[in-house]
Protein backbone atom coordinates (compact mmCIF):
# COMPACT_ATOMS: atom_id res chain seq x y z
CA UNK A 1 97.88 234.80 15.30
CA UNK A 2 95.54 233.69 18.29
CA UNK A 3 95.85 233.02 21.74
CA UNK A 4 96.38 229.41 21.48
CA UNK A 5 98.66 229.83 18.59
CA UNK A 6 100.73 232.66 20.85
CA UNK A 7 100.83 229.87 23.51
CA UNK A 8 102.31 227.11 21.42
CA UNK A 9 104.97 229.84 20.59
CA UNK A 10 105.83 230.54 23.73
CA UNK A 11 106.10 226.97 25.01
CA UNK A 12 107.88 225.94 22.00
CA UNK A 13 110.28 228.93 22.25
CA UNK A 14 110.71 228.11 25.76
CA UNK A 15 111.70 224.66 25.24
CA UNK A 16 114.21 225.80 23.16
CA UNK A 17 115.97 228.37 24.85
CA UNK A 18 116.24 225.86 27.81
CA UNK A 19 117.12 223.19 25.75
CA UNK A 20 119.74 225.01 23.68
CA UNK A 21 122.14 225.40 26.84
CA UNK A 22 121.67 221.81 27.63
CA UNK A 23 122.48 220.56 24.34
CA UNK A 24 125.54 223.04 24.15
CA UNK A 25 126.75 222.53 27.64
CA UNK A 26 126.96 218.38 26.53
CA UNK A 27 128.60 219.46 22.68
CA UNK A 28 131.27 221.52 24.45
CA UNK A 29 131.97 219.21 27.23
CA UNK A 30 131.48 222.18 30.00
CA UNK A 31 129.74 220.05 32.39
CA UNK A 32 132.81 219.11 34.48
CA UNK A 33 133.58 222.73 34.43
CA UNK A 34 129.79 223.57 35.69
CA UNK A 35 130.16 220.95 37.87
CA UNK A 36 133.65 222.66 39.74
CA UNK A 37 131.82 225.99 39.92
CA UNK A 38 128.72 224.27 41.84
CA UNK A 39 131.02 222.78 44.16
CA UNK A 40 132.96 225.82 44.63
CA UNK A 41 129.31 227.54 45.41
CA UNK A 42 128.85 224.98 48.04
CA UNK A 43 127.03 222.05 46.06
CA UNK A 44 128.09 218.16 46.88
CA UNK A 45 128.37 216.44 43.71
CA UNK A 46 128.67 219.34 41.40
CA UNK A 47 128.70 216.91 38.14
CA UNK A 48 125.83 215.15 39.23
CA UNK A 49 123.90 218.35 39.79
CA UNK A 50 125.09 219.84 36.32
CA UNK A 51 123.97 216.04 34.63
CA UNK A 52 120.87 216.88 36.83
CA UNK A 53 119.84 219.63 35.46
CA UNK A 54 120.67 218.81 31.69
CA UNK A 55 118.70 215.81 31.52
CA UNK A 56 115.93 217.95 33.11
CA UNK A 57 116.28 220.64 30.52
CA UNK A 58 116.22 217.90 27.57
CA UNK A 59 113.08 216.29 29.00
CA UNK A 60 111.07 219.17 30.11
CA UNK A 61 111.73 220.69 26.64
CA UNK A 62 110.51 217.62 24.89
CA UNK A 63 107.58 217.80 27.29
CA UNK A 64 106.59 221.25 26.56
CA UNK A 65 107.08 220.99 22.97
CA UNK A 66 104.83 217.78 22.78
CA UNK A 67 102.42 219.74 25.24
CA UNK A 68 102.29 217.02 27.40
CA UNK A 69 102.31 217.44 30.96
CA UNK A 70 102.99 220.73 30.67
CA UNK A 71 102.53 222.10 34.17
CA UNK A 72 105.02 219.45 35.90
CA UNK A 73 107.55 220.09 33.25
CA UNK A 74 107.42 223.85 34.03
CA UNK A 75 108.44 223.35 37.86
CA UNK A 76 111.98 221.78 37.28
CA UNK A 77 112.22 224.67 34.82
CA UNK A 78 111.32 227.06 37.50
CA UNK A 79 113.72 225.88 39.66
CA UNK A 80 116.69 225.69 37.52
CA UNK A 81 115.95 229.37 36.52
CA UNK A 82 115.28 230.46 39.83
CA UNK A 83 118.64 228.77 41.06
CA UNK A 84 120.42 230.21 38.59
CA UNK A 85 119.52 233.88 39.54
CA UNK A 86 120.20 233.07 43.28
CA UNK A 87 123.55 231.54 42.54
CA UNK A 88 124.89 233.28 39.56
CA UNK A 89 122.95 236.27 38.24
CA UNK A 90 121.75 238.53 41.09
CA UNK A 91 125.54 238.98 42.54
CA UNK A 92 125.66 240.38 38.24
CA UNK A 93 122.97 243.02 38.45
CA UNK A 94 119.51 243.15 36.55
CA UNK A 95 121.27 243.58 32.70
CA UNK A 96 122.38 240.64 30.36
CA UNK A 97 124.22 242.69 28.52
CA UNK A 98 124.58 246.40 26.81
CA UNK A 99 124.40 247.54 30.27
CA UNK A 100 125.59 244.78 32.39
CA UNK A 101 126.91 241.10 32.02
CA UNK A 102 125.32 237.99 33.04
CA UNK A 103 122.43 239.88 34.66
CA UNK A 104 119.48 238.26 35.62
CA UNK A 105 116.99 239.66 32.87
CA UNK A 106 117.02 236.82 30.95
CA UNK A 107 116.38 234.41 33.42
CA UNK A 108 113.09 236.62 34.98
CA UNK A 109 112.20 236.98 31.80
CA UNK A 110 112.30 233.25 30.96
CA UNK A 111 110.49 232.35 34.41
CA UNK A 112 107.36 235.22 33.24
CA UNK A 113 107.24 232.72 30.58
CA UNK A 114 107.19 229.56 32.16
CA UNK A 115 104.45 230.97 34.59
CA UNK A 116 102.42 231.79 31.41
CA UNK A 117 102.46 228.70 30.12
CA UNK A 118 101.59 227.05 32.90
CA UNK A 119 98.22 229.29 34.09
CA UNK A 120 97.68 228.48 29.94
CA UNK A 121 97.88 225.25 30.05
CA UNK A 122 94.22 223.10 30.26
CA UNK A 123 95.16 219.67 29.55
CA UNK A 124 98.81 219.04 28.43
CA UNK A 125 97.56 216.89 26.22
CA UNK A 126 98.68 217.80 22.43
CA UNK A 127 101.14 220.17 20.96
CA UNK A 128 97.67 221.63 19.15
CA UNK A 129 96.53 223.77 21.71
């Protein structure tokens, strides 16, 4: 595999994972739910911010799978994993599981990622990079 191919699996991967809870959150109906714990964390309009940050997944996903505007699709992205880890994770400890629950190695791990792709990223242009 080369470097460009590695790339397009990472980005694609990416997408994924992000896109996965979206489309999950939306199948199971937990967004109301989401939306309660936001508010109880101090966030107006918990729904809203849950909706938010779906959509945001969706698109960005579709972004970075298409390769297209890669580096503005990454910052939402960024921030939704970053605010996850100051509002959820870090109070859980480092692990995701085996040693912990709900840690916030997943979500470092996912923004090392998202950081990658962006510094790879020339022209967000075409998924054939």
């Amino acid at each position: 595999m080369s470097l460009d191919q590695a790339i397009v699996l990472a980005r694609v991967a990416t997408a994924v994972f992000f896109m996965a809870h979206a489309i999950v959150r939306i199948l199971l109906g937990t967004i109301p739910q989401f939306g309660k714990f936001m508010e109880a964390a101090g966030f107006p309009y918990g729904v809203a911010i849950v909706w938010l940050i779906t959509a945001s997944e969706i698109l960005c996903g579709l972004l970075l799978i298409s390769g297209r505007y890669v580096r503005f699709a990454v910052l939402p992205l960024l921030a939704i994993a970053g605010g996850g880890i100051a509002i959820i994770h870090a109070r859980l400890g480092w692990f995701v599981g085996e040693f912990g629950t709900g840690g916030s190695e997943y979500s470092v791990a996912l923004i090392v990622l998202l950081l990658v792709i962006a510094a790879a990223d020339r022209q967000s242009t075409s998924i054939s990079k």
